[in-house]
N, C-alpha and C. Protein backbone atom coordinates (compact mmCIF):
# COMPACT_ATOMS: atom_id res chain seq x y z
N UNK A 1 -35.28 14.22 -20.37
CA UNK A 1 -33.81 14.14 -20.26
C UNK A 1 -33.40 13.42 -18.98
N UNK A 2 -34.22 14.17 -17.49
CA UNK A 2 -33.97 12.93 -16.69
C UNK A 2 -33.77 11.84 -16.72
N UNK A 3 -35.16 11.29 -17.24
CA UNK A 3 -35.34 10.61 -17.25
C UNK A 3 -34.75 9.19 -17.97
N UNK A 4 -34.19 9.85 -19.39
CA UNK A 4 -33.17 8.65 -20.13
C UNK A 4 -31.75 8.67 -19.12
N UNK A 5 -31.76 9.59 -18.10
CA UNK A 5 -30.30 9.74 -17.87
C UNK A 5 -30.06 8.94 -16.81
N UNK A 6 -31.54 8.44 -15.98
CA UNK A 6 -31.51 8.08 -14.82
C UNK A 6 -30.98 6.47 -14.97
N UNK A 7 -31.50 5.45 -16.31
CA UNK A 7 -31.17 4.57 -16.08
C UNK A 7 -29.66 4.20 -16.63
N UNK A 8 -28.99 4.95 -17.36
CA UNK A 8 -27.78 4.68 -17.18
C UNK A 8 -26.98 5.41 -16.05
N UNK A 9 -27.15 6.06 -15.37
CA UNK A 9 -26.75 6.45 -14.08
C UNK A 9 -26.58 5.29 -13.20
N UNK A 10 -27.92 4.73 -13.08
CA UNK A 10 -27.91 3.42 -12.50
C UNK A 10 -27.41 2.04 -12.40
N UNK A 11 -27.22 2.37 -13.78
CA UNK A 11 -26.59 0.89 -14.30
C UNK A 11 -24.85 1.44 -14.02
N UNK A 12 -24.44 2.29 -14.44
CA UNK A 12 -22.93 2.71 -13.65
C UNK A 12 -23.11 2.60 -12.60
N UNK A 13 -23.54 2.58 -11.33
CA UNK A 13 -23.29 2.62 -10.15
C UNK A 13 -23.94 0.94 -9.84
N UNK A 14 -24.70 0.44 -10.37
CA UNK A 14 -24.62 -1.57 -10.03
C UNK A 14 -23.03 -2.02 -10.70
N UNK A 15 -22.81 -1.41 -11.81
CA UNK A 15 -21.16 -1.92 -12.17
C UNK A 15 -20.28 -1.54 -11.35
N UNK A 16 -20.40 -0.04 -10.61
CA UNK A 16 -19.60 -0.23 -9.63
C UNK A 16 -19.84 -1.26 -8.88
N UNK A 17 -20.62 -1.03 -8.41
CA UNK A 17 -20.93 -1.66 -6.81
C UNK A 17 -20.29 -3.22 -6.97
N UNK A 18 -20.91 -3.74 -8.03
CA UNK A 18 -20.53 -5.03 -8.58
C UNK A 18 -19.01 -5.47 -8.45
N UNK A 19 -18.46 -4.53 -9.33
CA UNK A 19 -16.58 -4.51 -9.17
C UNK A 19 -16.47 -4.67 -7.36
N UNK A 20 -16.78 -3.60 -6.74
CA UNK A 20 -16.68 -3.43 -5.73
C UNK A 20 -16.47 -4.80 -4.36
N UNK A 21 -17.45 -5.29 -4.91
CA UNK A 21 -17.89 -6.55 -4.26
C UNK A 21 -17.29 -7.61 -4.59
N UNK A 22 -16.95 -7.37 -5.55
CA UNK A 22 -15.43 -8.51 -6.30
C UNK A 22 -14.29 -8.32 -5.58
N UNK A 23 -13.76 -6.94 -5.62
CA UNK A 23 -12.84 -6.04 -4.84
C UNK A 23 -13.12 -6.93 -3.43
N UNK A 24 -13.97 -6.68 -2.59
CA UNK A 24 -14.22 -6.84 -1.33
C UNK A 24 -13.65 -8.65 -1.31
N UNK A 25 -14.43 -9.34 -1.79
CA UNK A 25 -14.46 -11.08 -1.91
C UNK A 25 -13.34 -11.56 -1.83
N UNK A 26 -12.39 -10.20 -2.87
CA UNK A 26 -10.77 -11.16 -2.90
C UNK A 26 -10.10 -11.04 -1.89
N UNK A 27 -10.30 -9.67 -1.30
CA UNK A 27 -9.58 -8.64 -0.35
C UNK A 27 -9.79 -10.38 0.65
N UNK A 28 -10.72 -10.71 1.65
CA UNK A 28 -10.92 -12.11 2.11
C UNK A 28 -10.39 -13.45 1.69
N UNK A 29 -10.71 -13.48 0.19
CA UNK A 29 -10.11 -15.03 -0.30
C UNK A 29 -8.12 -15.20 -0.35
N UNK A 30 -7.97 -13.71 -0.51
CA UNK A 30 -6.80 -13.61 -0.43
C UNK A 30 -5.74 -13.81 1.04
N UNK A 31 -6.29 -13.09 1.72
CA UNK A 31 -6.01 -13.36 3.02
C UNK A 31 -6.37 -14.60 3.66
N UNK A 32 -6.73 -15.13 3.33
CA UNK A 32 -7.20 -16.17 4.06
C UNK A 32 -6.41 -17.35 2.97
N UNK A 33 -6.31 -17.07 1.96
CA UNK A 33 -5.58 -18.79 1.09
C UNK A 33 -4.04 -18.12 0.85
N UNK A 34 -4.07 -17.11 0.60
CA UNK A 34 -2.66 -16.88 -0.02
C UNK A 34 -3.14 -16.60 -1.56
N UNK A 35 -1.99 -15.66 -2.00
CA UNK A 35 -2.30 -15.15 -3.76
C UNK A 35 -2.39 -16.57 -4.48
N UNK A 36 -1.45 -17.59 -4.71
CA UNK A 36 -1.47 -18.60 -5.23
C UNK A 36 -2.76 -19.61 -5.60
N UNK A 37 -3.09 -19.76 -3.83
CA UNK A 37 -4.20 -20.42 -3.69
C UNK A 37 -5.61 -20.23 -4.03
N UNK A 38 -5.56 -19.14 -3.84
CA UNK A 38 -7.31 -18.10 -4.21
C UNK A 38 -7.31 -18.48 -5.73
N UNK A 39 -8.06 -18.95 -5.44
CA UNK A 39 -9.32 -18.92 -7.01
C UNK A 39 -10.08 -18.18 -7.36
N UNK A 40 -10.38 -17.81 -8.77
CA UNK A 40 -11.58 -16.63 -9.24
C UNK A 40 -12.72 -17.45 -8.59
N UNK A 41 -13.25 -18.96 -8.77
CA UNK A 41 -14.11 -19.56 -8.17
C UNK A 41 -14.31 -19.54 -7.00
N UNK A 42 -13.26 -19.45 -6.15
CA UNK A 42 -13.97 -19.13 -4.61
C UNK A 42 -14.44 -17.58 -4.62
N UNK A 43 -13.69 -16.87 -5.16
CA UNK A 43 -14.02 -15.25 -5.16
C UNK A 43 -15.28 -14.81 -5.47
N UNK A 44 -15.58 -15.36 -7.04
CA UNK A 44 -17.18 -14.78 -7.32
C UNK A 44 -18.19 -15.60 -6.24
N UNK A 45 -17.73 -16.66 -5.60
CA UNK A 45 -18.46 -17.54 -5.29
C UNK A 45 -19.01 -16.64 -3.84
N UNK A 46 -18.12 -16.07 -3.39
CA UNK A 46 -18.27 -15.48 -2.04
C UNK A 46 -18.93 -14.26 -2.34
N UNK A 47 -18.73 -13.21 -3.86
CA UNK A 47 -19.11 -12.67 -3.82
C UNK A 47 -20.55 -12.32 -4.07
N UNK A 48 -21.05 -13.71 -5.18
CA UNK A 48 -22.31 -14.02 -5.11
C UNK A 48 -22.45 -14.11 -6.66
N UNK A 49 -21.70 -14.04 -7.45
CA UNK A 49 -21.86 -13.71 -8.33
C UNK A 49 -21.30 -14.64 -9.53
N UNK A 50 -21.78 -14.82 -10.55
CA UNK A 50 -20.94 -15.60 -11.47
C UNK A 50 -19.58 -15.35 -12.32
N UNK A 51 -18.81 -16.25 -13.11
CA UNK A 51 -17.25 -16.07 -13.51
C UNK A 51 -17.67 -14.96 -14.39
N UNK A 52 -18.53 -14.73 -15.33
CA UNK A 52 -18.89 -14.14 -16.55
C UNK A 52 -18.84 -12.62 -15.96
N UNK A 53 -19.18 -12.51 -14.85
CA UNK A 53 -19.69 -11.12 -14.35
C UNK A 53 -17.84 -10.71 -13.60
N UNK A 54 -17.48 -11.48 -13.58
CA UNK A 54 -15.97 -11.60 -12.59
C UNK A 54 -14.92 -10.80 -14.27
N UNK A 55 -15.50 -11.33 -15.29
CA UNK A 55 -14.64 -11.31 -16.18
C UNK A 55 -15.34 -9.95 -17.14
N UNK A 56 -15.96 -9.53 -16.58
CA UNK A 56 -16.37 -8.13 -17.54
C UNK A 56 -15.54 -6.81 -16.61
N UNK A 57 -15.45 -7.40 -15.43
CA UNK A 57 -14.50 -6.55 -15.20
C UNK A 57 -13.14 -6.30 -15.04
N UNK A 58 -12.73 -7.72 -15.11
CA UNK A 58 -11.06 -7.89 -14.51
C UNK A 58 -10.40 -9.23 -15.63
N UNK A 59 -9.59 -8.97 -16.15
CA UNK A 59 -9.06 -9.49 -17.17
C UNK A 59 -8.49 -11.20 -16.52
N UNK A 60 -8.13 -10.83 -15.15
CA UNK A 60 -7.18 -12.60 -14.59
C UNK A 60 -7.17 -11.87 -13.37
N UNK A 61 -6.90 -12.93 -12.54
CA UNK A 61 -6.66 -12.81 -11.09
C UNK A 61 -5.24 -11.92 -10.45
N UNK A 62 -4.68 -11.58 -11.81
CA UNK A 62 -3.54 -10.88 -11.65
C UNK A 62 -4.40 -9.26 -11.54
N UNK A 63 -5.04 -9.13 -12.89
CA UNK A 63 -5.34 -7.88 -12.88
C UNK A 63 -6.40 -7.44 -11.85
N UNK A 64 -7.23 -8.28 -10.98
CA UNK A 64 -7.66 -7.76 -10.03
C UNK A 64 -6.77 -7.75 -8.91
N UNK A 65 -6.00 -8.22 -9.05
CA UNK A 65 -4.76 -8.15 -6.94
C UNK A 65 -4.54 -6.61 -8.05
N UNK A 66 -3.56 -6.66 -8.57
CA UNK A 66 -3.35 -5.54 -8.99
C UNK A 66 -3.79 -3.97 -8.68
N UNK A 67 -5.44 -4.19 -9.01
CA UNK A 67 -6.53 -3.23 -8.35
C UNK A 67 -6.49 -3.13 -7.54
N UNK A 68 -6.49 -3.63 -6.51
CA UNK A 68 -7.10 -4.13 -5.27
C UNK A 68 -5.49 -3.05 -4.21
N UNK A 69 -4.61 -3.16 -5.29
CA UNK A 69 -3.10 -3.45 -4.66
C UNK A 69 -3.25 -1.53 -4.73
N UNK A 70 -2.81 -1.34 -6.12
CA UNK A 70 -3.51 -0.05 -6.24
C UNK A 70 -3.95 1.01 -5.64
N UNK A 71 -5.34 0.10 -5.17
CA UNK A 71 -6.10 1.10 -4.23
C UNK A 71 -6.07 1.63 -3.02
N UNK A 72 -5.20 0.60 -2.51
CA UNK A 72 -4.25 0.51 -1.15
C UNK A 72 -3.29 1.38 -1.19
N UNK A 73 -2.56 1.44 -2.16
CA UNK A 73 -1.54 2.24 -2.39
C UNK A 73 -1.86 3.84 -2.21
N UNK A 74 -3.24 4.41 -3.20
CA UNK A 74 -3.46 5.51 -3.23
C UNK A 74 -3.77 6.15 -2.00
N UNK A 75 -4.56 5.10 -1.42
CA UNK A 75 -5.14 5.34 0.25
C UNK A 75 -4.08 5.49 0.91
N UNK A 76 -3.22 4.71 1.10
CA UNK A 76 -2.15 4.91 2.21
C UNK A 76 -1.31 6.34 1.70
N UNK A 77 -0.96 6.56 0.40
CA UNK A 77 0.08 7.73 0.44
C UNK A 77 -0.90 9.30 0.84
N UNK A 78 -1.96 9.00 0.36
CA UNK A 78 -3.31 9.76 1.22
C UNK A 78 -3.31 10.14 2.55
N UNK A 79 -2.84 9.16 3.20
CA UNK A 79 -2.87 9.01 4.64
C UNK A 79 -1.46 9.78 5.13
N UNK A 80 -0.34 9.27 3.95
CA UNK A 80 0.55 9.69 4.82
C UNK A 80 0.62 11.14 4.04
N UNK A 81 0.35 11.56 3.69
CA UNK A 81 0.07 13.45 3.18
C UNK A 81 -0.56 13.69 4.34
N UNK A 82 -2.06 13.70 4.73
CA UNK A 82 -2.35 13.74 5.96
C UNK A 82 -1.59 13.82 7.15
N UNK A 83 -1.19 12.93 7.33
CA UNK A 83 -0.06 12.59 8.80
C UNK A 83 0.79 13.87 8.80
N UNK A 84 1.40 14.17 7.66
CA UNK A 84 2.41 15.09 8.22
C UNK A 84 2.31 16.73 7.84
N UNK A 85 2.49 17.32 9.13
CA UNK A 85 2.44 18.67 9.56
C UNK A 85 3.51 19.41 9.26
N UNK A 86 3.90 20.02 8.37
CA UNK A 86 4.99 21.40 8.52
C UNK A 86 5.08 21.97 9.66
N UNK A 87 4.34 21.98 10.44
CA UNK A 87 4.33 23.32 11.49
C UNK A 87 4.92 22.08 12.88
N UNK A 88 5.34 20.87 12.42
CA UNK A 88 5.63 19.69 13.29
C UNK A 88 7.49 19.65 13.43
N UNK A 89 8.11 18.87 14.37
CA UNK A 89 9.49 18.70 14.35
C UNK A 89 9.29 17.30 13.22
N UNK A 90 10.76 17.19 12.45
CA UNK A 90 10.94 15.96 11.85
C UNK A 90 10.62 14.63 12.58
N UNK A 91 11.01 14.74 14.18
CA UNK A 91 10.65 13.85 14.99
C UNK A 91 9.46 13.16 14.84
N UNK A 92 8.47 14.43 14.86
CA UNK A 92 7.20 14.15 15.44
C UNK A 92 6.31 13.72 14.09
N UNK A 93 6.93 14.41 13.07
CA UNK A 93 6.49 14.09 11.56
C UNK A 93 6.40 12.50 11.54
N UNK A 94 8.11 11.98 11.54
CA UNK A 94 8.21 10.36 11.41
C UNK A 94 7.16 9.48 12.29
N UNK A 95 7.25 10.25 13.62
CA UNK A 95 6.10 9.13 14.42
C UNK A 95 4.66 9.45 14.06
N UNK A 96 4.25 10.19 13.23
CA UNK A 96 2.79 10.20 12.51
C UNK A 96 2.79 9.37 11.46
N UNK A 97 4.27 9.22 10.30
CA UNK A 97 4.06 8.77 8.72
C UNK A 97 4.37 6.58 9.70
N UNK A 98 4.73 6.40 10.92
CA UNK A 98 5.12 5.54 11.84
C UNK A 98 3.83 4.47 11.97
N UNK A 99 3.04 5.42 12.40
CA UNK A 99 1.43 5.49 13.12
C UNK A 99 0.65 4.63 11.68
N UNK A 100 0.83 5.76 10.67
CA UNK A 100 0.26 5.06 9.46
C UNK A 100 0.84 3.56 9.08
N UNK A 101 2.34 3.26 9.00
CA UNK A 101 3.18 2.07 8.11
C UNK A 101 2.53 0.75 9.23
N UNK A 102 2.68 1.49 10.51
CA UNK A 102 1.59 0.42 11.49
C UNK A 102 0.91 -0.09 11.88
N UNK A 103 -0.25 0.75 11.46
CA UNK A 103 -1.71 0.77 11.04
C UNK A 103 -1.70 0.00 10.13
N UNK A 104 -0.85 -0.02 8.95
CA UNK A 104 -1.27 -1.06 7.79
C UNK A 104 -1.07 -2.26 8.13
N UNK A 105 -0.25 -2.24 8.99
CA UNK A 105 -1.02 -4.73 9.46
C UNK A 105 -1.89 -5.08 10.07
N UNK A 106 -3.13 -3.89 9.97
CA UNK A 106 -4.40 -4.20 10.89
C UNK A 106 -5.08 -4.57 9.05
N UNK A 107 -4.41 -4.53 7.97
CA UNK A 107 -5.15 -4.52 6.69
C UNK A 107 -4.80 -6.02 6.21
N UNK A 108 -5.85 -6.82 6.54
CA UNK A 108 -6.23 -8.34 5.82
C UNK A 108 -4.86 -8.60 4.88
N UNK A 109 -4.66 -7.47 3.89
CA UNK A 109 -3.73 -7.70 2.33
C UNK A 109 -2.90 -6.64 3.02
N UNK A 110 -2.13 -7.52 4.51
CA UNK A 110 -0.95 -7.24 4.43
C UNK A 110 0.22 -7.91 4.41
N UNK A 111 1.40 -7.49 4.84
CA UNK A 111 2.84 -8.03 4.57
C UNK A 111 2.55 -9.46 4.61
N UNK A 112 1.93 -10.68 4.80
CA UNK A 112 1.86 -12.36 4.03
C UNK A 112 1.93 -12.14 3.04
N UNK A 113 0.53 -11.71 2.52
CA UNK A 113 0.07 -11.87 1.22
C UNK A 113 1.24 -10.87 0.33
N UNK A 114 1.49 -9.28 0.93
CA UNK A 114 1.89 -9.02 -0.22
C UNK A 114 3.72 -9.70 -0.71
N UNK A 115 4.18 -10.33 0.28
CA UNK A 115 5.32 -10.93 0.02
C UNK A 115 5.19 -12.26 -0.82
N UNK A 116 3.90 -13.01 -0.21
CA UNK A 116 3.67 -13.88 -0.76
C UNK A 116 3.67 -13.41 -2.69
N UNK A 117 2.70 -12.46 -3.01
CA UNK A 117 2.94 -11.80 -4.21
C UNK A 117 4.08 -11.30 -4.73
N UNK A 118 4.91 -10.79 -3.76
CA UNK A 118 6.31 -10.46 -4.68
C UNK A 118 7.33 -11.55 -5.06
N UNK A 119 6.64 -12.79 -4.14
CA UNK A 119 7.61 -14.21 -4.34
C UNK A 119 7.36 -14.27 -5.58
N UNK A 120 5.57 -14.41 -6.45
CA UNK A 120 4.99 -14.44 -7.09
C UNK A 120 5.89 -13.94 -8.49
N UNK A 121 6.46 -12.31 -8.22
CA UNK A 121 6.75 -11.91 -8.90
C UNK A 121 8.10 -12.22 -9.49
N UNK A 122 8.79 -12.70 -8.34
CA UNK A 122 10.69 -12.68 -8.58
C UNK A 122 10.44 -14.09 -9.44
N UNK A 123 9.36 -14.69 -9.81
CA UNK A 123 8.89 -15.76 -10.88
C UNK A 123 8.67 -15.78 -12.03
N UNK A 124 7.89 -14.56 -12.11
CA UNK A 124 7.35 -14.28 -13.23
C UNK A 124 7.29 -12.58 -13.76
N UNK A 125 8.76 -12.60 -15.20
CA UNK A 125 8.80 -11.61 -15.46
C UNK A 125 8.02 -9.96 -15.39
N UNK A 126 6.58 -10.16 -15.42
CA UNK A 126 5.75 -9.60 -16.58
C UNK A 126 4.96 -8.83 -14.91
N UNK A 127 4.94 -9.95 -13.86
CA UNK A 127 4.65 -9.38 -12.65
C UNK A 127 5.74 -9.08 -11.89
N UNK A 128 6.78 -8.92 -11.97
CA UNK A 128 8.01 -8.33 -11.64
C UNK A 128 8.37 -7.21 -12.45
N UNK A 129 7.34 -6.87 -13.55
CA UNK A 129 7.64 -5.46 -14.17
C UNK A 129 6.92 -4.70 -13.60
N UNK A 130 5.36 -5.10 -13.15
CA UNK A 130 4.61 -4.14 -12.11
C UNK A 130 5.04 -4.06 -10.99
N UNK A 131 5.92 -4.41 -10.33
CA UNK A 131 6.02 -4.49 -9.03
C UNK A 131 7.45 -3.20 -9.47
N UNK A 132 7.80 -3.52 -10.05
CA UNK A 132 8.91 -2.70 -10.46
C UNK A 132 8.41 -0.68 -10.65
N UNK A 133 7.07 -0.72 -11.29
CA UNK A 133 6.52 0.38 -11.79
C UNK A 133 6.26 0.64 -9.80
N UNK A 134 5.59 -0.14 -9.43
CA UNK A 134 4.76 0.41 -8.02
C UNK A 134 5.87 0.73 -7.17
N UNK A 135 7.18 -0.19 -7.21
CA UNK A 135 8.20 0.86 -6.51
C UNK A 135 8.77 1.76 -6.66
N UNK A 136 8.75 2.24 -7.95
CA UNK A 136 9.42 3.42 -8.87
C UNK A 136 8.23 4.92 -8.21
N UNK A 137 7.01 4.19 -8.27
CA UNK A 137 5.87 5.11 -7.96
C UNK A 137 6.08 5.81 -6.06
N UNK A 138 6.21 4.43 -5.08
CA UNK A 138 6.60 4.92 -3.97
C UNK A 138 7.90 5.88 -3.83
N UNK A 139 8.76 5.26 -4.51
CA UNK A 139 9.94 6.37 -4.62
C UNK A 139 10.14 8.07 -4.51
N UNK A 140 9.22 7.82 -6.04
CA UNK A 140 9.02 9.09 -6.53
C UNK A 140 7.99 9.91 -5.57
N UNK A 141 7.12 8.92 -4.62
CA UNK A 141 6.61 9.91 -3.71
C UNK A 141 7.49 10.32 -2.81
N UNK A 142 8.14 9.36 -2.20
CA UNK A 142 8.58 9.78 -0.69
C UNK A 142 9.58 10.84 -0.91
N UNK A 143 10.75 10.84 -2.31
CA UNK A 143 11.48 11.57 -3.22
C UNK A 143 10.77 13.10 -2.86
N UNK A 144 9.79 13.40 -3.08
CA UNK A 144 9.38 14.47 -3.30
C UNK A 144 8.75 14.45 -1.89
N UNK A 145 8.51 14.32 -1.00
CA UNK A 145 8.29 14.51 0.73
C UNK A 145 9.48 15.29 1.10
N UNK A 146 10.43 13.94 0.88
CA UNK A 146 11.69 14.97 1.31
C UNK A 146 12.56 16.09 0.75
N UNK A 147 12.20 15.76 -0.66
CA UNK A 147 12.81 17.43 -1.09
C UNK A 147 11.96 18.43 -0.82
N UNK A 148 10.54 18.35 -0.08
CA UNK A 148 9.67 19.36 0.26
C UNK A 148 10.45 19.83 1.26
N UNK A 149 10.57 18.85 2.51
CA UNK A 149 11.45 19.08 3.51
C UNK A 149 13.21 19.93 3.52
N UNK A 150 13.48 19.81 2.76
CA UNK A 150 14.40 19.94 2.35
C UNK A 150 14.56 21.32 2.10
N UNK A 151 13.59 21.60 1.14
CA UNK A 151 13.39 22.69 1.07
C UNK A 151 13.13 23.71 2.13
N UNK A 152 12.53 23.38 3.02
CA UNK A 152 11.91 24.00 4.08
C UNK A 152 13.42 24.20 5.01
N UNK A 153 14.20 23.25 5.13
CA UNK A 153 15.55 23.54 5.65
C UNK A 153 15.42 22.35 7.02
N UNK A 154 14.68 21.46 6.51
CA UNK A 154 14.58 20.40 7.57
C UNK A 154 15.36 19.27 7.28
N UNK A 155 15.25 18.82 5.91
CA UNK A 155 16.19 17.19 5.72
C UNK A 155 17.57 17.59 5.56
N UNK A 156 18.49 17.24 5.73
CA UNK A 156 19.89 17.16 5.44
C UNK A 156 19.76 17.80 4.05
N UNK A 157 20.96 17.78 3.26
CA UNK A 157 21.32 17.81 2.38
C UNK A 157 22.56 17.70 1.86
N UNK A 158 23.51 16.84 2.65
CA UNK A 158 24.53 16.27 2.00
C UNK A 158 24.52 14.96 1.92
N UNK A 159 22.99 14.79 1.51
CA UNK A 159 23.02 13.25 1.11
C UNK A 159 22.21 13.23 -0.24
N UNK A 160 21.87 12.11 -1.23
CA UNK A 160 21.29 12.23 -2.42
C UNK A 160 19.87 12.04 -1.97
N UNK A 161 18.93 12.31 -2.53
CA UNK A 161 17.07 12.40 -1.92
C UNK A 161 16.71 11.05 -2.65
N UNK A 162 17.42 10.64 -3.88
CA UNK A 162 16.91 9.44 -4.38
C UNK A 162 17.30 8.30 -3.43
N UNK A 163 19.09 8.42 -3.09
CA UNK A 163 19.37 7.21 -1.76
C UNK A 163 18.34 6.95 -0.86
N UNK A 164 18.06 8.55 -0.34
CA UNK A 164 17.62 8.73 1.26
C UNK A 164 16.22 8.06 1.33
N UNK A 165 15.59 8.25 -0.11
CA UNK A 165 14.02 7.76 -0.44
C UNK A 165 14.12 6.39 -0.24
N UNK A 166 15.34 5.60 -0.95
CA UNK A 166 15.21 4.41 -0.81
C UNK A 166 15.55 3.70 0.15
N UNK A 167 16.69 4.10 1.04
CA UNK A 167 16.80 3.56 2.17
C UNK A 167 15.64 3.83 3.06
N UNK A 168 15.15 5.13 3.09
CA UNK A 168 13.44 4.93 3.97
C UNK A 168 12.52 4.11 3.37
N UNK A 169 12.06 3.81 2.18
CA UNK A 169 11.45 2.48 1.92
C UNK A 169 11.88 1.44 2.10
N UNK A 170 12.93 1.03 2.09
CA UNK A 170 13.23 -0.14 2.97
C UNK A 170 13.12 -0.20 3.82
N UNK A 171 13.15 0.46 4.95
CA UNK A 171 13.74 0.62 6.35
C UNK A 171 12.05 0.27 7.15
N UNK A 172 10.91 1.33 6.39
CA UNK A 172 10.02 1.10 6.60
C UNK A 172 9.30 -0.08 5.79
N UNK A 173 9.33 -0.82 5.23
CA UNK A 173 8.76 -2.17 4.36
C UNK A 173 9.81 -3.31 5.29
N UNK A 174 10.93 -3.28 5.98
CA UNK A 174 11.17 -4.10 6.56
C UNK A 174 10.99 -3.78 8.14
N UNK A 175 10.24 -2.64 8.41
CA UNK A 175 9.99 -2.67 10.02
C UNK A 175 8.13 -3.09 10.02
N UNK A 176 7.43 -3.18 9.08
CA UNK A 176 6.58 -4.13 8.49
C UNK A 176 6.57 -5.05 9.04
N UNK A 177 7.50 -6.05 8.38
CA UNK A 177 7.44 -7.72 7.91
C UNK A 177 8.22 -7.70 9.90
N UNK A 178 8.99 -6.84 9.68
CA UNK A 178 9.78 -7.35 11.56
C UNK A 178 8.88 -7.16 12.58
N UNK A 179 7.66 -6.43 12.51
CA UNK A 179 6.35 -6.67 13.59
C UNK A 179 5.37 -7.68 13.70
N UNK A 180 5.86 -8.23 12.60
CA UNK A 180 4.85 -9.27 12.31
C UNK A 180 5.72 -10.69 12.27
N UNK A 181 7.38 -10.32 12.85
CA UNK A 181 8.04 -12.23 12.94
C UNK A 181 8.12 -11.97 13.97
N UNK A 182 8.91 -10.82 14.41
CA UNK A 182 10.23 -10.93 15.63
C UNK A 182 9.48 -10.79 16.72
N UNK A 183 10.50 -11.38 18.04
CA UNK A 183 9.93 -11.59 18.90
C UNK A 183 8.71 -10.44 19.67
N UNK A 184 8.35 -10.36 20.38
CA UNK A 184 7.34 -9.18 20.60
C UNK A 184 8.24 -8.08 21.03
N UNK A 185 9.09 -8.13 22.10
CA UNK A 185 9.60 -7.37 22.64
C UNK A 185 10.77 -6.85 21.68
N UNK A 186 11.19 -7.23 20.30
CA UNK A 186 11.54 -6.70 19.62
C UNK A 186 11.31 -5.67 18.73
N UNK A 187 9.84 -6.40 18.52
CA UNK A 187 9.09 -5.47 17.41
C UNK A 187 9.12 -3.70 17.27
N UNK A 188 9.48 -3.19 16.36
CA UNK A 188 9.34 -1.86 16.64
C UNK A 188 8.73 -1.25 16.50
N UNK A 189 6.55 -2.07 16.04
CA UNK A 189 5.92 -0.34 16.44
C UNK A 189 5.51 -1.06 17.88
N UNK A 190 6.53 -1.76 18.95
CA UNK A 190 6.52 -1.53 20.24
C UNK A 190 7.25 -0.60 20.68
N UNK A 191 7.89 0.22 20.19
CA UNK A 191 9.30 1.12 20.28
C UNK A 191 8.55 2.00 18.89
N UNK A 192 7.43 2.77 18.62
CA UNK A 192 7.58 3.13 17.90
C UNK A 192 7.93 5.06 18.19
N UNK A 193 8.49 5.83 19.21
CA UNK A 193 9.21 6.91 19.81
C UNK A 193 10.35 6.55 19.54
N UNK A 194 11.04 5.58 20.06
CA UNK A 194 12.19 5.63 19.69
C UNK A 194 12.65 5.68 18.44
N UNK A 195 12.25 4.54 17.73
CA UNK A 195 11.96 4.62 16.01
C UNK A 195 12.12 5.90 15.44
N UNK A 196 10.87 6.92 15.94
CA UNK A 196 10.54 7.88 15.31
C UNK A 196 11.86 8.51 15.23
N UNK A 197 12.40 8.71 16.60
CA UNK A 197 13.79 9.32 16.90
C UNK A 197 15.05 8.94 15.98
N UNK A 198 15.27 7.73 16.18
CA UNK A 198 16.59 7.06 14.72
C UNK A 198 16.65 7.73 13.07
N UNK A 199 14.76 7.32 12.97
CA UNK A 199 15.03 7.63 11.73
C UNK A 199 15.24 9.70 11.66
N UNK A 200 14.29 9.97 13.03
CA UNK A 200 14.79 11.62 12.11
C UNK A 200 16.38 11.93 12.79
N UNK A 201 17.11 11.13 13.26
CA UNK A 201 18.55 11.24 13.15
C UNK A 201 18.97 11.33 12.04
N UNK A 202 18.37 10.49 11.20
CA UNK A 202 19.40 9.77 10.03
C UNK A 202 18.46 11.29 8.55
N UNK A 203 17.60 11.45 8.84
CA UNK A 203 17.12 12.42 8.07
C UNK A 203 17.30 14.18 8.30
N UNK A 204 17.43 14.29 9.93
CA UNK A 204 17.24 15.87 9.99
C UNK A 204 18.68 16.69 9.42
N UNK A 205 18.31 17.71 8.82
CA UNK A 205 20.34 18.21 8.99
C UNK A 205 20.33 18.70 10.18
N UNK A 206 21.73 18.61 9.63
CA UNK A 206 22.45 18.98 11.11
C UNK A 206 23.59 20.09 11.06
């Protein structure tokens, strides 16, 4: 029984690994050309591997960013569950979930590429419907952060949790892209205390 079990065991974990390494190749080709520019041919090429093997796992170059996009996603809202403490002030909460949104432009497939991709999308219907699902998905997380809070007797509550969700995804997706134009001394995870402070103005009740 081992023994038949061992070699398909094996062979699942070279298909991972395989995907994986596809995963890894683009994560680089991407950053470095832009979504547009990257080719499946430079990708398998880096990854070592041929188109045939590129295409048993990933349908088009859409459906691997996709993955790739995904996985980022799960990790980071991971992170920011982590980050924040109940037993913390709202203050001190924001400058942890702060720490994380900041941390993410140390990530290759960040704010270029992924704008570059949403240009991508405001193009083309069909990727402007996923992009549509993945913000509906952040929503519905941060949505439910703060009605946790809320609950607890920390967020306001004479405001709507669906607004409040969305104006904090913006607020944070454009203090992103503003660390990465504006001048330095503008930037705000150079100011990211103060930051922390504004936004739990605009969130704590009062």
């Amino acid at each position: 029984m081992t023994t038949t079990a061992a070699p398909a065991t094996k062979k699942r974990r070279d298909r991972g690994e395989t995907r994986q390494r596809l995963l890894d190749s683009a994560l680089g080709v991407f950053a470095r050309n832009g979504y547009e520019r990257a080719t499946v041919d430079e990708i398998v090429r880096e990854a070592g591997f041929s188109k045939g093997a590129f295409y048993v796992h990933f349908e088009s170059k859409d459906d691997l960013f996709w993955e790739m996009l995904q996985e980022r996603i799960e990790k980071q809202q991971e992170l920011f569950r982590q980050a924040i403490d109940v037993s913390q002030s709202v203050e001190e909460n924001e400058k942890r979930v702060l720490q994380v949104v900041f941390g993410a432009n140390d990530d290759p497939l960040g704010p270029a590429v992924f704008l570059e991709f949403s240009a991508h999308g405001m193009r083309n219907p069909k990727v402007q419907e996923r992009l549509s699902e993945m913000y509906g998905r952040w929503h519905a997380f941060v949505s439910e952060t703060l009605t946790a809070g809320r609950e607890m007797g920390l967020v306001r509550d004479d405001i709507d949790i669906s607004l409040l969700a969305s104006a904090i995804t913006a607020i944070m997706e454009g203090g992103m892209i503003q660390s990465h134009l504006a001048p330095e001394h503008l930037r705000l995870n150079r100011r990211m205390d103060d930051f922390a402070r504004l936004l739990s103005e605009l969130i704590t009740r009062r």
